[in-house]
PDB file of N, CA and C in Angstrom:
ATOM      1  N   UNK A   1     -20.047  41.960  12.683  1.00  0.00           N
ATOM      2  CA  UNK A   1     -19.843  42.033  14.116  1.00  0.00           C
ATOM      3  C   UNK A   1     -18.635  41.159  14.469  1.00  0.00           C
ATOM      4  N   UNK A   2     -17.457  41.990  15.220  1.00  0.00           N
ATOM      5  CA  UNK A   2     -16.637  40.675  15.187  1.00  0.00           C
ATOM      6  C   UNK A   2     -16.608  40.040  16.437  1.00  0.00           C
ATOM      7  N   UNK A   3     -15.997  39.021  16.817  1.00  0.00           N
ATOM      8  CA  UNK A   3     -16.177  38.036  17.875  1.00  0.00           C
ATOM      9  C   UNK A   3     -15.811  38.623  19.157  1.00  0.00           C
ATOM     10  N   UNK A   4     -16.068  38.054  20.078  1.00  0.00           N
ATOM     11  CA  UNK A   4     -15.626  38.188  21.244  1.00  0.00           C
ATOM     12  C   UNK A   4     -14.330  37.949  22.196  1.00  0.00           C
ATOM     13  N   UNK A   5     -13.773  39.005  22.401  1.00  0.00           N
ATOM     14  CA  UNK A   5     -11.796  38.257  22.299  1.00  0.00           C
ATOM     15  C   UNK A   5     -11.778  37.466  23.353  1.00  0.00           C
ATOM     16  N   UNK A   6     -12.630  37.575  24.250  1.00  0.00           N
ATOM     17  CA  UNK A   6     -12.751  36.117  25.302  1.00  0.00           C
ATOM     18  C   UNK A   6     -12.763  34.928  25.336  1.00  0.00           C
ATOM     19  N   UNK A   7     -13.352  34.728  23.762  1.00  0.00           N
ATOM     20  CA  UNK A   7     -13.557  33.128  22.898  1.00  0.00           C
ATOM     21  C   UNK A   7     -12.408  33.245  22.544  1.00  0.00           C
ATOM     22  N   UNK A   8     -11.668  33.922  21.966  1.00  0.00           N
ATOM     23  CA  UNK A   8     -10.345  34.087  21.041  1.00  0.00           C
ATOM     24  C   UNK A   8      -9.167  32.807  21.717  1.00  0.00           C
ATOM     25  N   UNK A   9      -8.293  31.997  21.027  1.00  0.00           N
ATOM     26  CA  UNK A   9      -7.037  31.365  21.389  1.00  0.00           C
ATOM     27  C   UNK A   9      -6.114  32.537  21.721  1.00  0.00           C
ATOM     28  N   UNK A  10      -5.964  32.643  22.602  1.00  0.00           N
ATOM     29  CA  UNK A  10      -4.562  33.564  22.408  1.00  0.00           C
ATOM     30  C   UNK A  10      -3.293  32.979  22.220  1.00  0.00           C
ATOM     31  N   UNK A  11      -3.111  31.942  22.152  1.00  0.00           N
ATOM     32  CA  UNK A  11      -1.732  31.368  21.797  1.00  0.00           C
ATOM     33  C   UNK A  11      -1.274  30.854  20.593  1.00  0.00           C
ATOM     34  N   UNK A  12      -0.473  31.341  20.089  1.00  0.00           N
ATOM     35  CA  UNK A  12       0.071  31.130  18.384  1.00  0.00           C
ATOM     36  C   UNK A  12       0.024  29.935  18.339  1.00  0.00           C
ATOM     37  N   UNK A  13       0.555  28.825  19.416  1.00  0.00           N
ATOM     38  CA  UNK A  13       0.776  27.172  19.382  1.00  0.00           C
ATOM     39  C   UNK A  13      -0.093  26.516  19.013  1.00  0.00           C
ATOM     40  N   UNK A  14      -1.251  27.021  20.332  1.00  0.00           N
ATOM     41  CA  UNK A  14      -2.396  26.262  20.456  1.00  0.00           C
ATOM     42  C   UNK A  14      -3.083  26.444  19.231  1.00  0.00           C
ATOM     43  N   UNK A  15      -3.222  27.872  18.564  1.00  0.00           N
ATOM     44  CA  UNK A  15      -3.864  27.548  17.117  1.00  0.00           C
ATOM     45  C   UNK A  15      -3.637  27.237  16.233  1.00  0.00           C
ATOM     46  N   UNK A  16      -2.015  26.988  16.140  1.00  0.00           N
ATOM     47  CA  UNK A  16      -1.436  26.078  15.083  1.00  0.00           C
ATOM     48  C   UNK A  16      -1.940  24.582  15.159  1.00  0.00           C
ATOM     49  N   UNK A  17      -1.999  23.926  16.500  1.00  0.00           N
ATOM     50  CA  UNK A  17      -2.185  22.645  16.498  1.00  0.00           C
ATOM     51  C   UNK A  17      -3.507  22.791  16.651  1.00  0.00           C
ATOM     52  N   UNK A  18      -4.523  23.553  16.664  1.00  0.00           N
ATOM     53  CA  UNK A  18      -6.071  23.614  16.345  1.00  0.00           C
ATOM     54  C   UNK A  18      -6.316  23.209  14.613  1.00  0.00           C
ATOM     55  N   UNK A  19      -5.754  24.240  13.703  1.00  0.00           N
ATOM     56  CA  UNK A  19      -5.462  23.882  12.415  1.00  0.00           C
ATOM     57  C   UNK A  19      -5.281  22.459  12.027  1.00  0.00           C
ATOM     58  N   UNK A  20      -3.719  22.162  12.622  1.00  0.00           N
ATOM     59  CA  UNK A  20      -3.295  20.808  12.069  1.00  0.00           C
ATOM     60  C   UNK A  20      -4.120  19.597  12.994  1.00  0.00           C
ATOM     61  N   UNK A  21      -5.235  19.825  14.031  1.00  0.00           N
ATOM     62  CA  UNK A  21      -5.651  19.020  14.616  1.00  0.00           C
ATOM     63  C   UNK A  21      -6.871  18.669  13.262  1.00  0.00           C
ATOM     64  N   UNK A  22      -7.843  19.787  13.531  1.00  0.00           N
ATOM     65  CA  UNK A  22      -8.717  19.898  12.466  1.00  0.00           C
ATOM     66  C   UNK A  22      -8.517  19.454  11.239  1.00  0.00           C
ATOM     67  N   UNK A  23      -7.075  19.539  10.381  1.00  0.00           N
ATOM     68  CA  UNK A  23      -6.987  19.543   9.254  1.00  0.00           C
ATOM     69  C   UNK A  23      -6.935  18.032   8.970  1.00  0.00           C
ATOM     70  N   UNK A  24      -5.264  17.761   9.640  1.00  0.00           N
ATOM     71  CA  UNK A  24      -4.800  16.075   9.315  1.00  0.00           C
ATOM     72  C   UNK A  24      -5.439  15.176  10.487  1.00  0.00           C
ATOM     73  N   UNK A  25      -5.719  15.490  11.429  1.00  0.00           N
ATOM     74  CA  UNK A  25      -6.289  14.643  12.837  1.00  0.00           C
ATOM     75  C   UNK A  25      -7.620  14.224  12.147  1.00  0.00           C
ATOM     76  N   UNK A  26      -8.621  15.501  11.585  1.00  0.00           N
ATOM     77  CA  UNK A  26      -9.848  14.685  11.058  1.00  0.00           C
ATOM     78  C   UNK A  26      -9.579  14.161   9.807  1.00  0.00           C
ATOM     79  N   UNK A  27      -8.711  14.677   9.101  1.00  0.00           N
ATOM     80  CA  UNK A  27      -8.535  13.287   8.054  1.00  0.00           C
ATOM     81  C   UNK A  27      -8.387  11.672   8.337  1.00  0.00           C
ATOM     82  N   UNK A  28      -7.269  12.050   9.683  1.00  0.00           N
ATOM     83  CA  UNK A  28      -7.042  10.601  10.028  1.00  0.00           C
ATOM     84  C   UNK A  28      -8.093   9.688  10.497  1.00  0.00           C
ATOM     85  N   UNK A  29      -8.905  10.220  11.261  1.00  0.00           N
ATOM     86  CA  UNK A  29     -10.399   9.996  11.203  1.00  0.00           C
ATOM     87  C   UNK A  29     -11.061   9.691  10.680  1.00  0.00           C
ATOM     88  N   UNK A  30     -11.525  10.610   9.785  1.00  0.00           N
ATOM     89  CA  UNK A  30     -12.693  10.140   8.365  1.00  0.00           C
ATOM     90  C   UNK A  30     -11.596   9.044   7.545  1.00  0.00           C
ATOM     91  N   UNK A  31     -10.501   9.033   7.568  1.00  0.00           N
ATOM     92  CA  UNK A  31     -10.262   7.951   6.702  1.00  0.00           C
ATOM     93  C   UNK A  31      -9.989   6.176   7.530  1.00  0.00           C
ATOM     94  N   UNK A  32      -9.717   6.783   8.268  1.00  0.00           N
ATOM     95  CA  UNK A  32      -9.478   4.816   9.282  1.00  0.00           C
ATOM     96  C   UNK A  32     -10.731   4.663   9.563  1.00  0.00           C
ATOM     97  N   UNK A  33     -12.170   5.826   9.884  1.00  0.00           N
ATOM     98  CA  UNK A  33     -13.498   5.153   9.435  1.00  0.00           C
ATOM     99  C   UNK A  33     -14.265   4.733   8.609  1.00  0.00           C
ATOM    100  N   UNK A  34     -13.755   4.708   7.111  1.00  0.00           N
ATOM    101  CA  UNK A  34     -14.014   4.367   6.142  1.00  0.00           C
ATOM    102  C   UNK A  34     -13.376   3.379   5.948  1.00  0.00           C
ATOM    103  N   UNK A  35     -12.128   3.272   6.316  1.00  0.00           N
ATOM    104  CA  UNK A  35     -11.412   1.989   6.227  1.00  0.00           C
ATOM    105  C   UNK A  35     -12.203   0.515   7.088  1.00  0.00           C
ATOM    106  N   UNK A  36     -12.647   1.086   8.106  1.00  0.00           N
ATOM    107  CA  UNK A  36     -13.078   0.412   9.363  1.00  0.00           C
ATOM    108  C   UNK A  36     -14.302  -0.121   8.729  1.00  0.00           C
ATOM    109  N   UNK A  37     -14.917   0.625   7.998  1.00  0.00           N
ATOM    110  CA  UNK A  37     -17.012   0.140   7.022  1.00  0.00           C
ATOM    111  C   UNK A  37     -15.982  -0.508   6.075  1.00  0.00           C
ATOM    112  N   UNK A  38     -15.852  -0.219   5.411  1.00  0.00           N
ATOM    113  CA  UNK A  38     -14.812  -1.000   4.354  1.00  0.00           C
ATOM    114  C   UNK A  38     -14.181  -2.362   4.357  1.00  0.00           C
ATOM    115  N   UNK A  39     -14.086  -2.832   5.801  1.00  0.00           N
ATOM    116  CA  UNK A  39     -13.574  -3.822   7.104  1.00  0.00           C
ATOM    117  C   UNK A  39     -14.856  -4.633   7.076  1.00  0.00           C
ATOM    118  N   UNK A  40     -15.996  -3.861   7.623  1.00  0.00           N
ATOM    119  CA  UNK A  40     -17.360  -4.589   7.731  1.00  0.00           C
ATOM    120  C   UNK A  40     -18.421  -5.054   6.648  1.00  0.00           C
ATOM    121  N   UNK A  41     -18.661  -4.203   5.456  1.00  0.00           N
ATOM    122  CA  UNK A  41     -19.158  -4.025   4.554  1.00  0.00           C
ATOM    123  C   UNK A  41     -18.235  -4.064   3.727  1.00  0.00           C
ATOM    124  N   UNK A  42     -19.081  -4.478   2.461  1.00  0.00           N
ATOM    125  CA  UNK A  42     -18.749  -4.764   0.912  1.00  0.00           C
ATOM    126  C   UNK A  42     -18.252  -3.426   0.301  1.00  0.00           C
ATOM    127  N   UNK A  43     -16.714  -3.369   0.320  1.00  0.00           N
ATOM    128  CA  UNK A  43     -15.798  -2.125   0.454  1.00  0.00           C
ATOM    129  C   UNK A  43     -16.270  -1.370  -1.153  1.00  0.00           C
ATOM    130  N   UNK A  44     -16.741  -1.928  -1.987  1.00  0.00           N
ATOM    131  CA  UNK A  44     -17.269  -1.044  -3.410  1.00  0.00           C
ATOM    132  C   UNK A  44     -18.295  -0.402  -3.076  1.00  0.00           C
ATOM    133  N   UNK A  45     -19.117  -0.661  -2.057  1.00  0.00           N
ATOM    134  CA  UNK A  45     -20.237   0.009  -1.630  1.00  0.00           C
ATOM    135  C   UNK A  45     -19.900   1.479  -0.773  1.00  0.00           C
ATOM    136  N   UNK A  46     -18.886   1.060   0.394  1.00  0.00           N
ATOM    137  CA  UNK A  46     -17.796   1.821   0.965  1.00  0.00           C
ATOM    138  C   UNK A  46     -17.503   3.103  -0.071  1.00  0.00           C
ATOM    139  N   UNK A  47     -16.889   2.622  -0.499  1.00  0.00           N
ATOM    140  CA  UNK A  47     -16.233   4.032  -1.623  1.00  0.00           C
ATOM    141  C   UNK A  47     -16.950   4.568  -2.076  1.00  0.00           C
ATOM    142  N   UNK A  48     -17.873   3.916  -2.382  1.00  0.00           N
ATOM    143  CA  UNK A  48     -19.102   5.238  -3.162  1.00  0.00           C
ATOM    144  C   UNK A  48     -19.542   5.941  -1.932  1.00  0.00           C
ATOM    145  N   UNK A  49     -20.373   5.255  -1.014  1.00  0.00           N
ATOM    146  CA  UNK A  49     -20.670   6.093  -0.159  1.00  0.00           C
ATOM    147  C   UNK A  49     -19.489   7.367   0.465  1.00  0.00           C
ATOM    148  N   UNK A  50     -18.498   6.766   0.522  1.00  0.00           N
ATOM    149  CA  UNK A  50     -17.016   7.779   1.140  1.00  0.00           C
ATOM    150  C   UNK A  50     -16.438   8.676   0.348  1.00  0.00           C
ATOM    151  N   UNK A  51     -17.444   8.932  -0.953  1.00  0.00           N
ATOM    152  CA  UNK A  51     -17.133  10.115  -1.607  1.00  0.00           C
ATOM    153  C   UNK A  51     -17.941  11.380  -1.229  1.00  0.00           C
ATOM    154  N   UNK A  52     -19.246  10.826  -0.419  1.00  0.00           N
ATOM    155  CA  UNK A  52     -19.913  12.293  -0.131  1.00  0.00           C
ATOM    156  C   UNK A  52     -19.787  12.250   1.553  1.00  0.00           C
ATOM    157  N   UNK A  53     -19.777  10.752   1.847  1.00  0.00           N
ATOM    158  CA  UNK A  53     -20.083  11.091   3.429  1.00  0.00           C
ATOM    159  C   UNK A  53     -18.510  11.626   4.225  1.00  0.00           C
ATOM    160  N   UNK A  54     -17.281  11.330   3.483  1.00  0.00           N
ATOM    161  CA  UNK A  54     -16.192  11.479   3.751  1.00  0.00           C
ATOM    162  C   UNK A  54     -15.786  13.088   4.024  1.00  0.00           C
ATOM    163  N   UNK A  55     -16.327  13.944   3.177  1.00  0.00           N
ATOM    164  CA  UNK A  55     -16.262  15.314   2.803  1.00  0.00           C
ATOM    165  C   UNK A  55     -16.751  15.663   4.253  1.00  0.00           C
ATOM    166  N   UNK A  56     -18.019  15.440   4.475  1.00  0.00           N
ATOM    167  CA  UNK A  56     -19.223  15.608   5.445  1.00  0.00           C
ATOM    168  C   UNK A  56     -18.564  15.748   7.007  1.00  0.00           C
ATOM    169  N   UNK A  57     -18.264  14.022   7.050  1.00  0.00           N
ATOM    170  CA  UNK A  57     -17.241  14.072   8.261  1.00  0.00           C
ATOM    171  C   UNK A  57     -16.116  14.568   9.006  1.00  0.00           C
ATOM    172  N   UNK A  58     -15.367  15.354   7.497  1.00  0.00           N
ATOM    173  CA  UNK A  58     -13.830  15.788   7.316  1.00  0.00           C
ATOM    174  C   UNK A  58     -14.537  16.827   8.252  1.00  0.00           C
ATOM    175  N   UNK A  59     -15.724  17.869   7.667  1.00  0.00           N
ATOM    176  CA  UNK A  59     -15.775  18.958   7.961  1.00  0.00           C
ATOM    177  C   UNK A  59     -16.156  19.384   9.168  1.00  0.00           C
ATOM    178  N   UNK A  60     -16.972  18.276   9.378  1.00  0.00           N
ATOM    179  CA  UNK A  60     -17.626  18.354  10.862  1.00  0.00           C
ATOM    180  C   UNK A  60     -16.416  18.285  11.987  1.00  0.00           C
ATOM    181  N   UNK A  61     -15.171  17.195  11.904  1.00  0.00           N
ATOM    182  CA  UNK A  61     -14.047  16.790  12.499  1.00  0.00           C
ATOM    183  C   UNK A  61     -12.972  18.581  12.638  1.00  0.00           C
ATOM    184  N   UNK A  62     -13.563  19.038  11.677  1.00  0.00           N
ATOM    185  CA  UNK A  62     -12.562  20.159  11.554  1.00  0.00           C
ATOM    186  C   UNK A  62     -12.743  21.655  11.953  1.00  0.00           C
ATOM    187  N   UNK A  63     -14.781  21.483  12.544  1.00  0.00           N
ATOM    188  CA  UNK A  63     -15.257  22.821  12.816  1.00  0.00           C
ATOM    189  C   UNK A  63     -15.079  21.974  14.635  1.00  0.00           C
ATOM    190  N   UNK A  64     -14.804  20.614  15.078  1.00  0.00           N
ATOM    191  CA  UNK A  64     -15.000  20.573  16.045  1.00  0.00           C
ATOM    192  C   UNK A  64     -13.419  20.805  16.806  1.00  0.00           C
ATOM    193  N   UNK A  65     -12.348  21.001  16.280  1.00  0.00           N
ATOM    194  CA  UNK A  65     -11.343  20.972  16.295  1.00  0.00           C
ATOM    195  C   UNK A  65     -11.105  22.437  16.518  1.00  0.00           C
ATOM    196  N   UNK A  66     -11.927  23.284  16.217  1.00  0.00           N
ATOM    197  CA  UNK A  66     -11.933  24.736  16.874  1.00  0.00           C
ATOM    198  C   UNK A  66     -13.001  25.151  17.997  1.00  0.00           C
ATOM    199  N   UNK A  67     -13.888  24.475  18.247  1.00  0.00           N
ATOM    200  CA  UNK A  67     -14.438  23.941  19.558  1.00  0.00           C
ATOM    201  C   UNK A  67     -13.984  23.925  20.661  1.00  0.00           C
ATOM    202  N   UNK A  68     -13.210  23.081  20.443  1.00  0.00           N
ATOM    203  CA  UNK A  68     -12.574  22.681  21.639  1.00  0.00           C
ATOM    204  C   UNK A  68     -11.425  23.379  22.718  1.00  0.00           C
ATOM    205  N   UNK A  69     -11.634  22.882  23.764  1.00  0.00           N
ATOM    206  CA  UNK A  69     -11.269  24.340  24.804  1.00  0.00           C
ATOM    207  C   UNK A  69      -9.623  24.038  24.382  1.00  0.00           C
ATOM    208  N   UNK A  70      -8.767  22.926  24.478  1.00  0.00           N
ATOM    209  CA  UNK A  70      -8.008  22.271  24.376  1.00  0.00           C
ATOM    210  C   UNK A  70      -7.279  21.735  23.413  1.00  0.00           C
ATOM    211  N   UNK A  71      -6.218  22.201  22.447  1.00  0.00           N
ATOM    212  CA  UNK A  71      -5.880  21.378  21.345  1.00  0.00           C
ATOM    213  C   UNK A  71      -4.961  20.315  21.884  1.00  0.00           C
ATOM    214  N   UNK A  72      -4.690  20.013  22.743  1.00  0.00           N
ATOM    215  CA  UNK A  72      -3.749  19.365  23.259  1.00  0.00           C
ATOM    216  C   UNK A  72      -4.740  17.706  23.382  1.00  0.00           C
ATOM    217  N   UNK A  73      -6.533  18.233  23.834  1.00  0.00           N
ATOM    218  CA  UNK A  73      -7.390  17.181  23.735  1.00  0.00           C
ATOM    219  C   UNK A  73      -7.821  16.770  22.661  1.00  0.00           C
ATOM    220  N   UNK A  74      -7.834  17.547  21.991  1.00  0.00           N
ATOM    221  CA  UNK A  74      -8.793  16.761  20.302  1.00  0.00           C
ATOM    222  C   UNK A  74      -7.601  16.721  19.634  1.00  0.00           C
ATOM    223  N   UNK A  75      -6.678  16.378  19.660  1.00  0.00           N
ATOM    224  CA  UNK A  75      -5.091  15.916  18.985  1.00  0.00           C
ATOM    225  C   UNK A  75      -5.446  14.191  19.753  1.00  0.00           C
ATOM    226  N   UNK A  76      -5.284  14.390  21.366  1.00  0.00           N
ATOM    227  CA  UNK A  76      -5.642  13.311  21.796  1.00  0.00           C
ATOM    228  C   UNK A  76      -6.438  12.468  21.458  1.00  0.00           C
ATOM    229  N   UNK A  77      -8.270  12.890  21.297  1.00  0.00           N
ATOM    230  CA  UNK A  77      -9.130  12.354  20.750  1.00  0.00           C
ATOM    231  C   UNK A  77      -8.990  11.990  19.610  1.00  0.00           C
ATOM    232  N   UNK A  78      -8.455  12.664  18.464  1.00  0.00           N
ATOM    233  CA  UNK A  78      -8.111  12.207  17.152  1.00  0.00           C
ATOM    234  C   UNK A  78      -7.240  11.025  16.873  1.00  0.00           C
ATOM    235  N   UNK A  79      -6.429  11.279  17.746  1.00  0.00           N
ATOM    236  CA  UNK A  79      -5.472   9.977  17.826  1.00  0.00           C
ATOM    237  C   UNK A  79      -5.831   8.871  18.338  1.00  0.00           C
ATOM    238  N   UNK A  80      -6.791   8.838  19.402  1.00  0.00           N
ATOM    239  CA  UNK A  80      -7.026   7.626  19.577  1.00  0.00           C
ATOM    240  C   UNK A  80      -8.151   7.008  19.403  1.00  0.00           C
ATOM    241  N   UNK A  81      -9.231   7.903  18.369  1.00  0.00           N
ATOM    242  CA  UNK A  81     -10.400   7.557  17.197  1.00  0.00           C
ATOM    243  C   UNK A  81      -9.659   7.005  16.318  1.00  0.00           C
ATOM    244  N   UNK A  82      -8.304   7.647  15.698  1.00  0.00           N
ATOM    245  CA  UNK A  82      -7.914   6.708  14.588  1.00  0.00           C
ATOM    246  C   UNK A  82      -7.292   5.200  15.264  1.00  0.00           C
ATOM    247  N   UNK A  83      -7.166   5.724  16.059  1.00  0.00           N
ATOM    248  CA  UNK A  83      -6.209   3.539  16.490  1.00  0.00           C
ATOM    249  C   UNK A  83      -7.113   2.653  16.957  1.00  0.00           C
ATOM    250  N   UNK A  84      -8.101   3.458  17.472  1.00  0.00           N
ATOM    251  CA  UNK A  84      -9.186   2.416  17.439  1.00  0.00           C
ATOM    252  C   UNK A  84     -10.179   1.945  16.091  1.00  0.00           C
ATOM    253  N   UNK A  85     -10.522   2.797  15.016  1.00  0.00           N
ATOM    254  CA  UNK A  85     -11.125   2.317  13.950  1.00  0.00           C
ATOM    255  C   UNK A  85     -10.240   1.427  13.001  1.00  0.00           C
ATOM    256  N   UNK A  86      -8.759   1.989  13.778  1.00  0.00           N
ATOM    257  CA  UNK A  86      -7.667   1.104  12.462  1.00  0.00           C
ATOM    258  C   UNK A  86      -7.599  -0.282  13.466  1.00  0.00           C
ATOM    259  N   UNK A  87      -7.698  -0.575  14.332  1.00  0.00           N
ATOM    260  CA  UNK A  87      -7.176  -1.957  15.044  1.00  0.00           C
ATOM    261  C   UNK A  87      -7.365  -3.289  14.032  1.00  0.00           C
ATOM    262  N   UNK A  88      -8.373  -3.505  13.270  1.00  0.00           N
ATOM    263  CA  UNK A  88      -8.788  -4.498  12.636  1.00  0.00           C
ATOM    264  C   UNK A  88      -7.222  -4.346  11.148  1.00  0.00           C
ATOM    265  N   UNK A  89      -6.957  -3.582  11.231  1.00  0.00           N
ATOM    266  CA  UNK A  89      -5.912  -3.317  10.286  1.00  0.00           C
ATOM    267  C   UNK A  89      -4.727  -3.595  10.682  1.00  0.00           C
ATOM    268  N   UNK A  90      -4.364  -2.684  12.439  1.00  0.00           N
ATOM    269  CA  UNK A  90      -3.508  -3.414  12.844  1.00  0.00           C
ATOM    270  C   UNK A  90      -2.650  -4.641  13.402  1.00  0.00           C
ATOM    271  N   UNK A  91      -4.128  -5.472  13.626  1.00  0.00           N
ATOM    272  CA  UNK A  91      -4.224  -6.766  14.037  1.00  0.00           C
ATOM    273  C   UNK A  91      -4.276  -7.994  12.486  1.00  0.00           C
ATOM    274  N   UNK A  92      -4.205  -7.152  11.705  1.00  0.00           N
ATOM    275  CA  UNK A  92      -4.777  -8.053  10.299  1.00  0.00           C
ATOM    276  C   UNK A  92      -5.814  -9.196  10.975  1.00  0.00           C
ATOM    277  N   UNK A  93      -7.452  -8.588  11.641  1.00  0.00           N
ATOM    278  CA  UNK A  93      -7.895  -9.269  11.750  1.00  0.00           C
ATOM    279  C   UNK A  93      -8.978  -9.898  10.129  1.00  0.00           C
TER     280      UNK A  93
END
């Protein structure tokens, strides 16, 4: 059954930056939050866990990235999930 063209993006842009929101935006994500436990917690513990929960998150970050009414917003949101989990990095606190 195929979808409903009402849901459909119609704009070549907007689903390009849906892609690259989803793709590298939730990377940037799942990884400055691992960085961020890594920050709080005993970072060998970190990595193990951020081999399965990392995958998990990527994917979830990347089905929500086509969600969204807006790529112009979850570019936004992505960006400023990552500067906030990285601050302790950027501050070398």
């Amino acid at each position: 059954m195929p979808a409903n063209k009402k849901y459909l993006t119609k704009s070549p842009f907007q689903k390009f930056l849906k892609i690259t929101a989803g793709f590298f935006g939730g990377y940037f994500v799942m990884i400055s939050f691992h960085q961020l436990l890594g920050y709080v917690f005993e970072p060998k513990n970190v990595v193990i866990t951020a081999a399965f929960t990392g995958y998990i998150l990527w994917a979830v970050l990347l089905l929500l990235a086509f969600l969204a009414k807006s790529a112009w917003k979850i570019w936004l949101y992505y960006l400023v999930l990552t500067g906030i989990f990285a601050i302790p990095f950027l501050l070398k606190l």
